[in-house]
Structures are given as C-alpha cells and as structure tokens.
C-alpha atoms as a PDB file:
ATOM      1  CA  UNK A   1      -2.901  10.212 -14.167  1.00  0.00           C
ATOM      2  CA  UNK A   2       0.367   9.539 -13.430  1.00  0.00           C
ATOM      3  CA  UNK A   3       2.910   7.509 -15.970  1.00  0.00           C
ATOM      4  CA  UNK A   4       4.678   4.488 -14.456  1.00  0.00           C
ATOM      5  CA  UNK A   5       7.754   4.546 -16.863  1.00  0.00           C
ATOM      6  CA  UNK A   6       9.668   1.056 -17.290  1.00  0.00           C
ATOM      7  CA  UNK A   7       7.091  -0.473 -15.062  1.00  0.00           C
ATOM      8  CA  UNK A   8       5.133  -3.849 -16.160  1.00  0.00           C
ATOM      9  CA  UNK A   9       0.870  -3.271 -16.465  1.00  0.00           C
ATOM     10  CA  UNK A  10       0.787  -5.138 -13.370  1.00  0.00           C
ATOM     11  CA  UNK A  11       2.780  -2.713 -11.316  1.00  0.00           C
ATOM     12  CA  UNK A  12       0.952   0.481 -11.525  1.00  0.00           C
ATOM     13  CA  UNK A  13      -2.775  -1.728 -10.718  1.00  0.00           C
ATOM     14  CA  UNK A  14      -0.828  -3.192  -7.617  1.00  0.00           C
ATOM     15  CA  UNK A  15      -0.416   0.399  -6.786  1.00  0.00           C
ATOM     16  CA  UNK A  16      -3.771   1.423  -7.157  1.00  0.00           C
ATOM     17  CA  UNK A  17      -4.508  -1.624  -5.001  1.00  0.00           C
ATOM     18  CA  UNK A  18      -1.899  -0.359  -2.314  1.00  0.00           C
ATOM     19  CA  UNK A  19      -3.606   2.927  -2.538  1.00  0.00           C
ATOM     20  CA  UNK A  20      -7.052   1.413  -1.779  1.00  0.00           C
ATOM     21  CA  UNK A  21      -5.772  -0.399   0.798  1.00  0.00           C
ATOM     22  CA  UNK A  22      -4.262   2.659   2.890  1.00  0.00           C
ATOM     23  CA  UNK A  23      -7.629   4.566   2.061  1.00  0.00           C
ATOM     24  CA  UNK A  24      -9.336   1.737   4.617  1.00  0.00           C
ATOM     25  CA  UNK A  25      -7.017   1.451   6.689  1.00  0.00           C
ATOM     26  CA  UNK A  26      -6.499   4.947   7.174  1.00  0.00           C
ATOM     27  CA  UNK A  27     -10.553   5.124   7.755  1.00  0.00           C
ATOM     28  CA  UNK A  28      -9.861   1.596  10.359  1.00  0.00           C
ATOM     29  CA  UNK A  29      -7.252   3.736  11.969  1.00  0.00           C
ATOM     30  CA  UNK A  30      -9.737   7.422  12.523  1.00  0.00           C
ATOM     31  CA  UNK A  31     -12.497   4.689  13.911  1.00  0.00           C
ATOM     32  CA  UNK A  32     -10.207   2.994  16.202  1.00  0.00           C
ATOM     33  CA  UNK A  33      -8.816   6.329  17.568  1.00  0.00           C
ATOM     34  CA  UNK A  34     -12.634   7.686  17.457  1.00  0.00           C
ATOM     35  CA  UNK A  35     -13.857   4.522  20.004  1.00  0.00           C
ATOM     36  CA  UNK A  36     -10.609   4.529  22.240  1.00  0.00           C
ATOM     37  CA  UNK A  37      -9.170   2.040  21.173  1.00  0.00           C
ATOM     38  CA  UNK A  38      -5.446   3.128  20.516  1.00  0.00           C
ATOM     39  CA  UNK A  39      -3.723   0.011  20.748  1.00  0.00           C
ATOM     40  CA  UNK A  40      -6.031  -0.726  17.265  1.00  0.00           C
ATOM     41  CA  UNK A  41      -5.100   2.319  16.359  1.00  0.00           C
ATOM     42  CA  UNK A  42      -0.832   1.382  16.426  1.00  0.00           C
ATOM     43  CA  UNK A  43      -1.451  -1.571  15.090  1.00  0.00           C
ATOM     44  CA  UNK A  44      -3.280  -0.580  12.632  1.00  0.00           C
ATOM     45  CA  UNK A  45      -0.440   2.534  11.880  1.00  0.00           C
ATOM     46  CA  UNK A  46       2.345  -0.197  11.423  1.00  0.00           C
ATOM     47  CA  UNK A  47       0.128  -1.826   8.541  1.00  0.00           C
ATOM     48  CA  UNK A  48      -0.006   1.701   7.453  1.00  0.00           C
ATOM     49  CA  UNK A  49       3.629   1.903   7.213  1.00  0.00           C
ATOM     50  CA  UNK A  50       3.999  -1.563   5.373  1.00  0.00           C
ATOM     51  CA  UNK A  51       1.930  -0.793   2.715  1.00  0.00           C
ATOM     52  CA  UNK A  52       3.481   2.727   2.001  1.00  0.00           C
ATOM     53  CA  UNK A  53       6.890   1.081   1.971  1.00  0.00           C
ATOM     54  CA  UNK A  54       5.082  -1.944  -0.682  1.00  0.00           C
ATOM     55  CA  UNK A  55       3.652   1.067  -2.877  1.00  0.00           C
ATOM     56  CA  UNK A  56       7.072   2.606  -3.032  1.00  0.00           C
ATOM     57  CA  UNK A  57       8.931  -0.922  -4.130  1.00  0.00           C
ATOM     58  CA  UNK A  58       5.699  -1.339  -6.099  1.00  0.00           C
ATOM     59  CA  UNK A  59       6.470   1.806  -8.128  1.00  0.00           C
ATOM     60  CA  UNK A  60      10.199   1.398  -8.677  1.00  0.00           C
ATOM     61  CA  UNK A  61       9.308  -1.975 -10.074  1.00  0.00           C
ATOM     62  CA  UNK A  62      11.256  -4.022  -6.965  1.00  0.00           C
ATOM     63  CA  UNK A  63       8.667  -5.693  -6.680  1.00  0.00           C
ATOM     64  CA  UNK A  64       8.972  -8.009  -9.705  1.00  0.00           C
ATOM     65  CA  UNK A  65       9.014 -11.720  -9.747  1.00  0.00           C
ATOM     66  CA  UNK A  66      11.464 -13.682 -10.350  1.00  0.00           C
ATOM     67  CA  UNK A  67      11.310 -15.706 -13.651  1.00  0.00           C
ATOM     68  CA  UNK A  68       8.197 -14.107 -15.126  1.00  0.00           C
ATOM     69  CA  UNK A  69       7.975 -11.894 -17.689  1.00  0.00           C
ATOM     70  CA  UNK A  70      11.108 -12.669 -19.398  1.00  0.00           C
END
C-alpha cells in the first residue's frame, strides 16, 4: 500500500474514494461507447479528467480546508 507522507487520514480515504469513483466511471464510459452512445461517452471522459486532476490535489494535500485541523 502506498504511504501518503505529510498527508491528514482524511486525504489518502478521499483518494481511495477518487479511485472508486474513476473505476465506475471508467465502466459508465466502456458501456456508453459499447451502446453508441459517444456523446455519453465525452461526457462522461471530462468527469474522468476531473477526478484524476481531484486525486492528484487530493494526494499533494491541496486539497485541505481552510481552518480545520489546526
């Protein structure tokens, strides 16, 4: 398993989440393709490309709120 140095307990689960998240979308996105349905399919490949660029704020820890945690 990979270490999340400097990163609060929260960050590395709102990874996982991230990662779980791209699994099914990923999965939404084959489907979509699979029934012709490529305009689903874009869409669906910009929500991709959100969530990878959350996951990599998420684990730099630039994703932290302000004012909690101390």
């Amino acid at each position: 398993m990979k270490r999340y140095n400097g990163l609060t307990p929260e960050e590395p689960a709102r990874v996982t989440e991230i990662q779980d998240s791209l699994i099914d979308r990923y999965v939404e996105q084959e489907e979509a393709l699979e029934k012709g349905k490529k305009t689903v399919a874009i869409e669906i490949g910009f929500e991709i490309k959100e969530l990878q660029r959350e996951k990599e704020k998420s684990s730099r820890g630039e994703c932290r709120l302000v004012g909690v945690g101390g």
